[in-house]
C-alpha atoms as a PDB file:
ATOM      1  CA  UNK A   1     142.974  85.388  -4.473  1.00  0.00           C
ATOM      2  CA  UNK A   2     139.501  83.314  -4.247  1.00  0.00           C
ATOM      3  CA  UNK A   3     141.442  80.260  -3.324  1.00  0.00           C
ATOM      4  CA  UNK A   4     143.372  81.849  -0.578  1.00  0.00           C
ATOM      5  CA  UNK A   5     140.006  83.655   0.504  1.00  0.00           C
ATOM      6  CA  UNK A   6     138.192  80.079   0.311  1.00  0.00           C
ATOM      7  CA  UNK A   7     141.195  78.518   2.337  1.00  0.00           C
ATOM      8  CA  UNK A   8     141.255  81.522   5.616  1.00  0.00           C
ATOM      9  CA  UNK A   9     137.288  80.679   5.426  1.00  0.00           C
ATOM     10  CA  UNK A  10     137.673  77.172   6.061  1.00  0.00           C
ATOM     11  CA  UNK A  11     140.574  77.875   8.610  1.00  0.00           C
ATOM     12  CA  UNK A  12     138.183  79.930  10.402  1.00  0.00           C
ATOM     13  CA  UNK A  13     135.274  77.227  10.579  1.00  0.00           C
ATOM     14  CA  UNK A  14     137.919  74.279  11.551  1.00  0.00           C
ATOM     15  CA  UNK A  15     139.219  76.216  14.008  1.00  0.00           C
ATOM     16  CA  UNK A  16     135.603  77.697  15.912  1.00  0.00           C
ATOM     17  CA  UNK A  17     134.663  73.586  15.230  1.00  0.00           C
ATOM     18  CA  UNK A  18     137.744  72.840  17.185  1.00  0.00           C
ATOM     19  CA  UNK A  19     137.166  75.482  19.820  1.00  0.00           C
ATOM     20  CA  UNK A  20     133.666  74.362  20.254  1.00  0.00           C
ATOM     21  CA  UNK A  21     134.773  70.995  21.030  1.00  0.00           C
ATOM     22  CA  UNK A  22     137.165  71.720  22.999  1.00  0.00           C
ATOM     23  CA  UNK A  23     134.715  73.741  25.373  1.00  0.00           C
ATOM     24  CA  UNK A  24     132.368  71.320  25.080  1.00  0.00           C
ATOM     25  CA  UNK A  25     134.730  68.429  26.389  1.00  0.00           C
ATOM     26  CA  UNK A  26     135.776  70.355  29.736  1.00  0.00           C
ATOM     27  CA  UNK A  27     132.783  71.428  30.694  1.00  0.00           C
ATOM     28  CA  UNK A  28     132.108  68.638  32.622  1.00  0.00           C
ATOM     29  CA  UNK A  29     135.229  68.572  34.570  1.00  0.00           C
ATOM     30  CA  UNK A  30     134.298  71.217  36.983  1.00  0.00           C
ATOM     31  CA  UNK A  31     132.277  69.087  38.716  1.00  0.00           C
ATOM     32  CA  UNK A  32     134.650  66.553  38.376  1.00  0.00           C
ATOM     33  CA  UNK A  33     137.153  68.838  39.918  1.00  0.00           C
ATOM     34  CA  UNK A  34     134.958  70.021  42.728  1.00  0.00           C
ATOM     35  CA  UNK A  35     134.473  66.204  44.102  1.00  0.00           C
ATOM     36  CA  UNK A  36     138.323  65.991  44.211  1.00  0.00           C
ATOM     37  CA  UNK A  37     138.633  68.902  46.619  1.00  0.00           C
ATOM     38  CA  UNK A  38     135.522  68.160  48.729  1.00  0.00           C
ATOM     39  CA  UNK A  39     137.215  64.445  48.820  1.00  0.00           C
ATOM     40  CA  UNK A  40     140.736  66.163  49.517  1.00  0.00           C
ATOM     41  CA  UNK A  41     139.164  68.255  52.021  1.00  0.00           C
ATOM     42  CA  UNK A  42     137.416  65.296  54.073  1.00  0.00           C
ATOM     43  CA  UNK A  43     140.660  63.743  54.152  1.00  0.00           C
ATOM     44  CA  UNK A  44     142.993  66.278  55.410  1.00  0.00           C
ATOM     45  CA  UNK A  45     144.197  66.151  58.835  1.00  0.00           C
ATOM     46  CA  UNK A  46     144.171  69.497  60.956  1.00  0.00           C
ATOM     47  CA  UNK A  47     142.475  71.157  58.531  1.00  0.00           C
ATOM     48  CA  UNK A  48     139.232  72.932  59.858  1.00  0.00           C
ATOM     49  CA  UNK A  49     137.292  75.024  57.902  1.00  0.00           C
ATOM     50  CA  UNK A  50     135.024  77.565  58.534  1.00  0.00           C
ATOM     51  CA  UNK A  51     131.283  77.712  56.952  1.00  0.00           C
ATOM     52  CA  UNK A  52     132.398  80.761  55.134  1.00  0.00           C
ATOM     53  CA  UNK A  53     135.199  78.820  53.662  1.00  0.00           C
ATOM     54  CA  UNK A  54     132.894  75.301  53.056  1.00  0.00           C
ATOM     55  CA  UNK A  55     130.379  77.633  50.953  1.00  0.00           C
ATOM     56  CA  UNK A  56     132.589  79.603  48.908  1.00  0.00           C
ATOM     57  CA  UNK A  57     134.561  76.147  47.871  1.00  0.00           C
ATOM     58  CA  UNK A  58     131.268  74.081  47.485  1.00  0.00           C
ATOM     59  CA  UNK A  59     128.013  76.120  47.096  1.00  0.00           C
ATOM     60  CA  UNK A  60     126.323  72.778  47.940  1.00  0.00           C
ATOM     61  CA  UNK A  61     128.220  72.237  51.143  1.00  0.00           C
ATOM     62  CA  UNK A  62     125.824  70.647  53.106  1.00  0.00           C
ATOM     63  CA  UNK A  63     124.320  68.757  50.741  1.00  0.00           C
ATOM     64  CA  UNK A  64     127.939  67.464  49.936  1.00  0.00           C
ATOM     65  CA  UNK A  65     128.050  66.838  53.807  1.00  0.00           C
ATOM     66  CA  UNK A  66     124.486  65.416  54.567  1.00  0.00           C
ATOM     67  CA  UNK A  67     125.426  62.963  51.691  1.00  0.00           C
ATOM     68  CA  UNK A  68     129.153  61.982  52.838  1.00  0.00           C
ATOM     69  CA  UNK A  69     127.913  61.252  56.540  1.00  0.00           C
ATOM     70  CA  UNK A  70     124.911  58.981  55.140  1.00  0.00           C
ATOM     71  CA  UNK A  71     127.399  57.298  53.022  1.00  0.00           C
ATOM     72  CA  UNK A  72     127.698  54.151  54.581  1.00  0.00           C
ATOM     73  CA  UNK A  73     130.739  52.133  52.698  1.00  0.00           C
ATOM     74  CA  UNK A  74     132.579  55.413  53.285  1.00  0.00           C
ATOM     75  CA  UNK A  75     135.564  55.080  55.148  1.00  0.00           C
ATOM     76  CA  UNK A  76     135.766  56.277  59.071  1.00  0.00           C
ATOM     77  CA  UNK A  77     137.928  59.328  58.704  1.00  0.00           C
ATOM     78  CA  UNK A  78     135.834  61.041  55.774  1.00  0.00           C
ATOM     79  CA  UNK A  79     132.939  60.257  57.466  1.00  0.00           C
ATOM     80  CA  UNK A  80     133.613  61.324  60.256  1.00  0.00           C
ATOM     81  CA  UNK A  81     134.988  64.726  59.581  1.00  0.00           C
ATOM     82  CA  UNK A  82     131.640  64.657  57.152  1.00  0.00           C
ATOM     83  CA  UNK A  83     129.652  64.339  60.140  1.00  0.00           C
ATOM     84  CA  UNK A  84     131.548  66.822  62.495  1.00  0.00           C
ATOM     85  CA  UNK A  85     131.594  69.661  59.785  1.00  0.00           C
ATOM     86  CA  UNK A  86     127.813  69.497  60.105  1.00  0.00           C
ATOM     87  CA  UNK A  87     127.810  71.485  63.278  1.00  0.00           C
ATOM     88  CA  UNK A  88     128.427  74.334  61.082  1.00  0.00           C
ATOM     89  CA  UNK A  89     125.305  74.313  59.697  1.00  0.00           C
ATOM     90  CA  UNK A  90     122.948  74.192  62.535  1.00  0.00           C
ATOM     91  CA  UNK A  91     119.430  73.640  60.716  1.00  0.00           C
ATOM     92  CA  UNK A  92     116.379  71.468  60.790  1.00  0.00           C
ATOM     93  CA  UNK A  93     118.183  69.430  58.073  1.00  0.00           C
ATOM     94  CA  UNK A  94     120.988  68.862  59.856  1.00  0.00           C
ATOM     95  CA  UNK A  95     119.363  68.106  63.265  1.00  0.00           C
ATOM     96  CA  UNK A  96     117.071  65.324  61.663  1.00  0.00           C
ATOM     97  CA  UNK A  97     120.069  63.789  60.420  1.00  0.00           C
ATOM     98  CA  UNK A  98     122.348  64.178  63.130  1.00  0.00           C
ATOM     99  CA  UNK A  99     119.743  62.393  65.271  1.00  0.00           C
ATOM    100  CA  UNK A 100     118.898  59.635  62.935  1.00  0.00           C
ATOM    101  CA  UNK A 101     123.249  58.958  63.017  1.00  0.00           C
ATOM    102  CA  UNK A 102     123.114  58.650  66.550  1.00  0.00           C
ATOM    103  CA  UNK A 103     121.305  55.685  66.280  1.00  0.00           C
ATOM    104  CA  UNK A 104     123.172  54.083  63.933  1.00  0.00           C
ATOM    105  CA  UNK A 105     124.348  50.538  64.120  1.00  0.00           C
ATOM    106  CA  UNK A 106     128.543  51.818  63.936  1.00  0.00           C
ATOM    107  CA  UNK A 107     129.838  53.173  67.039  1.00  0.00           C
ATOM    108  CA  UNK A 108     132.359  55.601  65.178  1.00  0.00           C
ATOM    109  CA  UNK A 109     129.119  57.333  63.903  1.00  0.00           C
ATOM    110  CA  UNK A 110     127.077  57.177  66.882  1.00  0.00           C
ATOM    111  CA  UNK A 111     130.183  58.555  68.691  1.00  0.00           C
ATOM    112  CA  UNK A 112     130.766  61.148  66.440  1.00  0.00           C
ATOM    113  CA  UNK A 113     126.784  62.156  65.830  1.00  0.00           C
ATOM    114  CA  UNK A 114     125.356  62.469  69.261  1.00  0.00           C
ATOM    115  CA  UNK A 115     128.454  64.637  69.851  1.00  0.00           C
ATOM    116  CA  UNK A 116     127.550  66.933  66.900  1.00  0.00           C
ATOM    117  CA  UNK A 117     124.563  67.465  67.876  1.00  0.00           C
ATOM    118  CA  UNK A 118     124.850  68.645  70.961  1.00  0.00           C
ATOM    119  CA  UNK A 119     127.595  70.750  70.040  1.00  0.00           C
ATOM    120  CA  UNK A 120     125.407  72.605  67.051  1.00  0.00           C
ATOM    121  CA  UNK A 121     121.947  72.524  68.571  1.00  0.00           C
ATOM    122  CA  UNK A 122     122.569  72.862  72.434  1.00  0.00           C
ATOM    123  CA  UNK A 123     122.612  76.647  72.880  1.00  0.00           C
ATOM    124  CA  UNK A 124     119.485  76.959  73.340  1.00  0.00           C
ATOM    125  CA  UNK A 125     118.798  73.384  74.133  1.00  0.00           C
ATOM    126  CA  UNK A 126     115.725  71.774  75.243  1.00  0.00           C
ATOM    127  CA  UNK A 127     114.581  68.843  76.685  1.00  0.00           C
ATOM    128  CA  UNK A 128     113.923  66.668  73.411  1.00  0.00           C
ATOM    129  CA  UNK A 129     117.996  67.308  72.612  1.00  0.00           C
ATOM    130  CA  UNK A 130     118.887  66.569  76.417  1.00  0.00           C
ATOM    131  CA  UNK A 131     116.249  63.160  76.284  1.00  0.00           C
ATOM    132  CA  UNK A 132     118.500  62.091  72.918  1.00  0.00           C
ATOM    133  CA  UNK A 133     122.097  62.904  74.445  1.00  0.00           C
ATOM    134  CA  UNK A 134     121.052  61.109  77.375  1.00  0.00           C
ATOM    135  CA  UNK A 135     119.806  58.090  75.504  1.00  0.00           C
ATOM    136  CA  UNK A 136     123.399  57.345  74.700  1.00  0.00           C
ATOM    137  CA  UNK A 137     124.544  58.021  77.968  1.00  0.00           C
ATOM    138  CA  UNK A 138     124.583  53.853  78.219  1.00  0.00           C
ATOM    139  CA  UNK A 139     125.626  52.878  74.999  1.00  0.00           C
ATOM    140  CA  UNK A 140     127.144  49.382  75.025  1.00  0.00           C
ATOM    141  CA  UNK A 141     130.225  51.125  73.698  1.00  0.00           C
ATOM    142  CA  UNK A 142     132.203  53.224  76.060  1.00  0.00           C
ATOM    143  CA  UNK A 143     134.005  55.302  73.393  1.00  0.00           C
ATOM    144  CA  UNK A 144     129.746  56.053  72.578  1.00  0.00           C
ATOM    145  CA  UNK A 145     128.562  56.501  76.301  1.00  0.00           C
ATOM    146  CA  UNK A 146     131.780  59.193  77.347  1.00  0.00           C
ATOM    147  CA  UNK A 147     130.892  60.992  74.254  1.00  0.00           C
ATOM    148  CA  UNK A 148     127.241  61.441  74.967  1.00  0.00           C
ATOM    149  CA  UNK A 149     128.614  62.540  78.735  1.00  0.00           C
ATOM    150  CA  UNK A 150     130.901  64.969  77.032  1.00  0.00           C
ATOM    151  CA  UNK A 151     127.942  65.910  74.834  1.00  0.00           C
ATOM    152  CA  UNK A 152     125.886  67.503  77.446  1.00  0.00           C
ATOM    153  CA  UNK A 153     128.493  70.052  78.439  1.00  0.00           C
ATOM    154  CA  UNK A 154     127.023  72.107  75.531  1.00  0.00           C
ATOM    155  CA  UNK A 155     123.456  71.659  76.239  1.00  0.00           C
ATOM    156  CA  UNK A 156     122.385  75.187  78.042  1.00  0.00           C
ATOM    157  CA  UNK A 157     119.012  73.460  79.443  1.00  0.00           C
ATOM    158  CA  UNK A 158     118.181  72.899  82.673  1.00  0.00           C
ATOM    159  CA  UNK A 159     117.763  69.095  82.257  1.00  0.00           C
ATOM    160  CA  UNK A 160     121.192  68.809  80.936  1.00  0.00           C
ATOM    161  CA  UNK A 161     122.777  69.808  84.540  1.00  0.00           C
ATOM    162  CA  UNK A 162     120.319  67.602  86.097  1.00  0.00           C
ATOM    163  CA  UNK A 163     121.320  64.525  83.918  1.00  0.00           C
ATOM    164  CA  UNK A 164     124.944  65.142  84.498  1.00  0.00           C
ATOM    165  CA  UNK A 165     124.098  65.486  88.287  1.00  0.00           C
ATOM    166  CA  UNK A 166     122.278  62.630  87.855  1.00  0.00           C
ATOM    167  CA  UNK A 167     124.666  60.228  85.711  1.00  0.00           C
ATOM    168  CA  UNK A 168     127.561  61.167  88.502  1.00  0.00           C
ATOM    169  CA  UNK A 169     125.681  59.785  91.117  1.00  0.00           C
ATOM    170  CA  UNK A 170     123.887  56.548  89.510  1.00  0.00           C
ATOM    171  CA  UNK A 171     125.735  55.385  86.550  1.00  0.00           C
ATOM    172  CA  UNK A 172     126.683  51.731  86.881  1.00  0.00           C
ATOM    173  CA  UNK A 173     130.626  52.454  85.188  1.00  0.00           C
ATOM    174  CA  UNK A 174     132.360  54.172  88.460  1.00  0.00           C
ATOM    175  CA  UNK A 175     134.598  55.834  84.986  1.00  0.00           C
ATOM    176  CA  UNK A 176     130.758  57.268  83.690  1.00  0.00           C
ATOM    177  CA  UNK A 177     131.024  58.535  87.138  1.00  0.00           C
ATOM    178  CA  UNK A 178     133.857  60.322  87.239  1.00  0.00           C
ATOM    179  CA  UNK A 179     133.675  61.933  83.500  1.00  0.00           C
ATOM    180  CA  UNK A 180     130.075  63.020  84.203  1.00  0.00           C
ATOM    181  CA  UNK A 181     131.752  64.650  87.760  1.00  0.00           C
ATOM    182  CA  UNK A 182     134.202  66.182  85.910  1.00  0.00           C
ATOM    183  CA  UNK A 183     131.728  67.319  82.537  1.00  0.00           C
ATOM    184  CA  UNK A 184     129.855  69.462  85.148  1.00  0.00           C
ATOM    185  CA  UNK A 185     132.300  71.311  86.509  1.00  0.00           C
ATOM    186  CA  UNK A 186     133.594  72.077  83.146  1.00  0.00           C
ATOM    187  CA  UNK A 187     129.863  72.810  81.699  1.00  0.00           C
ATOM    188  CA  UNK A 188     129.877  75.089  84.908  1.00  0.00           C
ATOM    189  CA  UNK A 189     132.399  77.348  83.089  1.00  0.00           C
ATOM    190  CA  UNK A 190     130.774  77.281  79.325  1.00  0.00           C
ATOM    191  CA  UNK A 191     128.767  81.017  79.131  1.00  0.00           C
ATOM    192  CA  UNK A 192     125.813  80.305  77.235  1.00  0.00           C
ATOM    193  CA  UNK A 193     126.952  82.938  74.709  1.00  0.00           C
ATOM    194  CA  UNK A 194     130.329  81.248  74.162  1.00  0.00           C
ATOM    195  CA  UNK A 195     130.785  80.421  70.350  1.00  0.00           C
ATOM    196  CA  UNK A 196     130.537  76.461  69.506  1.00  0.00           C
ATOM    197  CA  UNK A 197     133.477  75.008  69.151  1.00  0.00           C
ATOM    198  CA  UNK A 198     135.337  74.010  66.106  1.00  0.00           C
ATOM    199  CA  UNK A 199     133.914  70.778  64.210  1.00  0.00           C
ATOM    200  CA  UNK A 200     135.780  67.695  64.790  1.00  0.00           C
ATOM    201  CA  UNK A 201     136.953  67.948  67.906  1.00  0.00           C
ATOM    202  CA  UNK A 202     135.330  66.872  71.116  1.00  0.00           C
ATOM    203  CA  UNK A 203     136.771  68.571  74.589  1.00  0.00           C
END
């Protein structure tokens, strides 16, 4: 009866041991876990969360996303999604980061950046936000310079009509023209109380 006592007793401490260990081992596999569907998420096509969704998936959302867009041997998509998902968060944060990407040596992040910006910190705007769009306005790279155009349909300032006004009439590129023509017109029909638009995506 002692034996058998002895024996469930050791059971009992091999088994809590084994339980211990086992807890132990997956503990760090959360985090593990978590990277894979941030990763997952960046990669998707189509798929664009809200900021509700972003923080109940990844409490650290835009520190995830401050970090992917800095990230520069990421690949374009990720980072670029990274970059555009930012708009959800419009903070000082963001905005110093957002502005030190628009001056980045890659076009795709320029492009993708200056757009971003003006998207998540144009309503209100003001005129430091319209004198950075602007600055892009003659980018050496086209894809760069119509985005920056684009850019200052969501800039509810004053300045940004002007510079649009402006760009129509004097740009160099007859095209710059044209899509700075055309970007008033639509900016014409934005309400300054109309919600930004979803991340990613440039109109």
């Amino acid at each position: 009866m002692l034996r058998t006592t002895k024996r469930f007793a050791f059971l009992g401490l091999m088994l809590t041991a084994l339980a211990l260990g086992a807890s132990a081992t997956a503990a760090p596999a959360a985090p593990r876990d978590a990277d894979a569907r941030f990763e997952a998420l960046l990669k998707a096509i189509d798929v664009l969360p809200t900021r509700a969704q972003l923080d109940a998936g990844f409490p650290d959302a835009r520190a995830r996303l401050l970090a992917a867009a800095a990230q520069d041997g990421r690949d374009a998509w990720t980072r670029s999604r990274a970059i555009g998902f930012l708009g959800l968060y419009p903070e000082a944060p963001v905005r110093a980061a957002l502005e030190g990407l628009s001056a980045h040596a890659d076009p795709e992040v320029r492009r993708q950046a200056v757009y971003t910006l003006a998207r998540a910190f144009g309503d209100p705007g003001d005129p430091a936000l319209v004198a950075r769009v602007l600055g892009l306005t003659d980018d050496t790279r086209p894809a760069v310079r119509d985005h920056a155009i684009r850019a200052l349909r969501w800039v509810r300032h004053a300045a940004a009509d002007q510079a649009l006004e402006r760009l129509s009439r004097e740009h160099a590129d007859p095209a710059a023209r044209a899509l700075a023509a055309s970007t008033r017109q639509r900016r014409a029909a934005v309400p300054s109380t109309s919600p930004r638009p979803s991340p990613g995506r440039s109109h």
